[in-house]
C-alpha atoms as a PDB file:
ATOM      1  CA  UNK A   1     -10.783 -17.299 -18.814  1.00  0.00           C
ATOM      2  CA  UNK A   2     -14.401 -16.938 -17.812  1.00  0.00           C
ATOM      3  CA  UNK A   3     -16.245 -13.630 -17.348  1.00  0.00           C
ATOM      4  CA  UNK A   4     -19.696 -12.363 -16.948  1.00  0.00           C
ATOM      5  CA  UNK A   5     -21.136  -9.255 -16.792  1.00  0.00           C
ATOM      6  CA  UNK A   6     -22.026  -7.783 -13.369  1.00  0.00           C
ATOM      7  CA  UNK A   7     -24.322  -4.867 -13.726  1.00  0.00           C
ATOM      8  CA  UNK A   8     -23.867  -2.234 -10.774  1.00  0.00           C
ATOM      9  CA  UNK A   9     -21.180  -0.772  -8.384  1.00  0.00           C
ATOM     10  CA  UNK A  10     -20.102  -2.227  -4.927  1.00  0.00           C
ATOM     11  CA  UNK A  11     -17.009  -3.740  -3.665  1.00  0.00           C
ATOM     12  CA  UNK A  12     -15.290  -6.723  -5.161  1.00  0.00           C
ATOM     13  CA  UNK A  13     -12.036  -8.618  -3.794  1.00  0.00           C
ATOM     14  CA  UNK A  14      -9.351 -11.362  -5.076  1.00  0.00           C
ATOM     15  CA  UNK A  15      -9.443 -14.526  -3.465  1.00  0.00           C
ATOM     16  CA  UNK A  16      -8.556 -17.992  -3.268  1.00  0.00           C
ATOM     17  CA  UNK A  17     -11.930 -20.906  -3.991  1.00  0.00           C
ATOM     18  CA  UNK A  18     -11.618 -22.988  -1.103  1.00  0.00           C
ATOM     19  CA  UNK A  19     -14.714 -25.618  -1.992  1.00  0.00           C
ATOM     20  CA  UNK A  20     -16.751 -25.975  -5.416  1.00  0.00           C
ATOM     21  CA  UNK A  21     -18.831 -28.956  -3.730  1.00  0.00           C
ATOM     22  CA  UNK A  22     -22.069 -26.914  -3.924  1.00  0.00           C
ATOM     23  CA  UNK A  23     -24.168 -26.280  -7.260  1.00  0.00           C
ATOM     24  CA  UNK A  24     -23.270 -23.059  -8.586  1.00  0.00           C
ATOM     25  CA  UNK A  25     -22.142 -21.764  -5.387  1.00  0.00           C
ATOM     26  CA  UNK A  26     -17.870 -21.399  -4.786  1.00  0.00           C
ATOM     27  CA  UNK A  27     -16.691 -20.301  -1.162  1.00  0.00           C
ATOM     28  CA  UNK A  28     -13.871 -17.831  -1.260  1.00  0.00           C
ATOM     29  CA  UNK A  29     -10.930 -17.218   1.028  1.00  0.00           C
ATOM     30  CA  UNK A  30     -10.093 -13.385   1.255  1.00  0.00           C
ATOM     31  CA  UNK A  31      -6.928 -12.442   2.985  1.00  0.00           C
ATOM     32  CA  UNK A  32      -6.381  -8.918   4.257  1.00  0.00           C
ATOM     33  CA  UNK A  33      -3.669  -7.504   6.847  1.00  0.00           C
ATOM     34  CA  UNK A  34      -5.502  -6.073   9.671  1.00  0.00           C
ATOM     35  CA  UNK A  35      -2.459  -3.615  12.531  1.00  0.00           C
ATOM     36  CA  UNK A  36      -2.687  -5.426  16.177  1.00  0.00           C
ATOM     37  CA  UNK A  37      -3.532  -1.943  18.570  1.00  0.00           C
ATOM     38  CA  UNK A  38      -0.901  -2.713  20.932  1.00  0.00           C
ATOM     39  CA  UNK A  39       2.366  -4.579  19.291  1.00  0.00           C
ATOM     40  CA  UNK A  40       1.805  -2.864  15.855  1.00  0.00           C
ATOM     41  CA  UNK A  41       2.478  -6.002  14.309  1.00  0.00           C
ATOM     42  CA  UNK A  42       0.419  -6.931  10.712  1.00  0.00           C
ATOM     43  CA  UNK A  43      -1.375  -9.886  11.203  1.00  0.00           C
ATOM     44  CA  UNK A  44      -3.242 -12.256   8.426  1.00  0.00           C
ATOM     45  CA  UNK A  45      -7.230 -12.322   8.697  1.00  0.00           C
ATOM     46  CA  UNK A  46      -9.447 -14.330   6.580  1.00  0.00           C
ATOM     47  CA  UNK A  47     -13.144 -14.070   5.144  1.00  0.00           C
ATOM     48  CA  UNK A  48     -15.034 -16.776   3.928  1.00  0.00           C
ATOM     49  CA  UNK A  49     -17.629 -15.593   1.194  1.00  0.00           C
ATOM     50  CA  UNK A  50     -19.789 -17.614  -0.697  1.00  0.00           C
ATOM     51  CA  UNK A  51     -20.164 -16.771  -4.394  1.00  0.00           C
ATOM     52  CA  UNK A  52     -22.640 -17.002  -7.271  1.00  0.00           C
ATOM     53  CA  UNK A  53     -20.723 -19.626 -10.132  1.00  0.00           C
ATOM     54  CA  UNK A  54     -23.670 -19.724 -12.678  1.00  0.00           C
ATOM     55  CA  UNK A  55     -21.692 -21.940 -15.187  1.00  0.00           C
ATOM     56  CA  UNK A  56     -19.770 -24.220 -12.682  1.00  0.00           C
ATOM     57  CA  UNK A  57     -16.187 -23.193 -13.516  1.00  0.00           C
ATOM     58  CA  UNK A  58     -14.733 -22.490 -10.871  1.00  0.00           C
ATOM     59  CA  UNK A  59     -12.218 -25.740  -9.172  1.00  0.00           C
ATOM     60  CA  UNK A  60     -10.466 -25.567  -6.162  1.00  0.00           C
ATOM     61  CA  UNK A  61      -7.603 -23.695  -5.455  1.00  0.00           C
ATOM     62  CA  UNK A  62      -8.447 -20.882  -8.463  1.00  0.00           C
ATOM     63  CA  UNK A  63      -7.804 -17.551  -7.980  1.00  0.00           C
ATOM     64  CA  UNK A  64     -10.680 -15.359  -8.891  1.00  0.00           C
ATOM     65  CA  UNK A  65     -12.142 -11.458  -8.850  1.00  0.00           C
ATOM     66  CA  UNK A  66     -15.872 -11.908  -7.185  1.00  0.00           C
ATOM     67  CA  UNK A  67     -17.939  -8.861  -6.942  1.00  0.00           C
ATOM     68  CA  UNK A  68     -20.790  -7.474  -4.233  1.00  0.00           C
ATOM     69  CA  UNK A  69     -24.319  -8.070  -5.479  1.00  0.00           C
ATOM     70  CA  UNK A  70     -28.068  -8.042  -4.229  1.00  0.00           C
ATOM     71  CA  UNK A  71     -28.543 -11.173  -2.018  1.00  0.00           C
ATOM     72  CA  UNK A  72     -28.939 -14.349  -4.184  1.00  0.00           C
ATOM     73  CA  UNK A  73     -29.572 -16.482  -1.191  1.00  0.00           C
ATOM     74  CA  UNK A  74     -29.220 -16.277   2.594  1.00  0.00           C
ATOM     75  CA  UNK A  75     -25.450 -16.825   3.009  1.00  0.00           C
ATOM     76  CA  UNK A  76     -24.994 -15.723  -0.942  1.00  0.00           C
ATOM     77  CA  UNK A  77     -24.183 -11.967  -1.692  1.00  0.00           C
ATOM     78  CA  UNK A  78     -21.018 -12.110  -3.982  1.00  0.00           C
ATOM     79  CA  UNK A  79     -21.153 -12.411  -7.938  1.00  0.00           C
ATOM     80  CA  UNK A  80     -18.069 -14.457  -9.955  1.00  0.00           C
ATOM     81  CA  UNK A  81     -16.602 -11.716 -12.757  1.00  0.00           C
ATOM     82  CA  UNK A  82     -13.621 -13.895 -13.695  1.00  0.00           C
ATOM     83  CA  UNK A  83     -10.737 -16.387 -12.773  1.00  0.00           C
ATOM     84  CA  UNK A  84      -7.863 -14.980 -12.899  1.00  0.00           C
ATOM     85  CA  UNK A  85      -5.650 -17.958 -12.176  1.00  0.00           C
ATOM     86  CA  UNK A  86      -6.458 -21.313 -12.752  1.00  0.00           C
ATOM     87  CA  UNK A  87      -4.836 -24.036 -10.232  1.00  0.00           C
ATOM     88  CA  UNK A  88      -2.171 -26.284 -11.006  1.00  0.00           C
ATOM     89  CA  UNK A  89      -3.623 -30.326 -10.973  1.00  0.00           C
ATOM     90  CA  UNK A  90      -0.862 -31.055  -9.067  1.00  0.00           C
ATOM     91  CA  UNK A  91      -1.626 -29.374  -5.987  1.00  0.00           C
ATOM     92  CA  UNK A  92      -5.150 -30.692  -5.500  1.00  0.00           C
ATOM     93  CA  UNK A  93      -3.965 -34.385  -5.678  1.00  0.00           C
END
């Protein structure tokens, strides 16, 4: 398990890495359950955030805990901390 050292508060979130294709950036799926105002009914909604992999680690499918941060580029404002999960070979193939 990978972690580094984030200095500084702000909000961090669990999510699924989506692509690794870019150099030291991973793009991150966050689900969260948002209430429809009329029906009531919980429905999914996703947010695509790309994040800062300094060491590369990060493959598709991983489950990892990324972390708010100054902007590191003009789409890049989230920090890796650490994978939590690692995905299974099998489901990439």
């Amino acid at each position: 398990m990978v972690e580094q050292k984030v200095v500084g508060g702000g909000r961090s979130v669990v999510g699924r890495v989506v692509s690794d294709k870019m150099h030291k950036t991973i793009v991150v799926e966050v689900e969260r359950k948002v209430k429809h105002a009329l029906y009531g009914k919980y429905m999914r909604r996703f947010s695509k955030m790309y994040a800062h992999d300094d060491e590369n680690t990060c493959k598709m499918g991983d489950i990892v805990l990324i972390k708010q941060s100054r902007p590191l580029s003009k789409t890049k404002h989230w920090v890796l901390v650490k994978i939590i999960e690692k995905a299974e070979k099998d489901i990439l193939e």
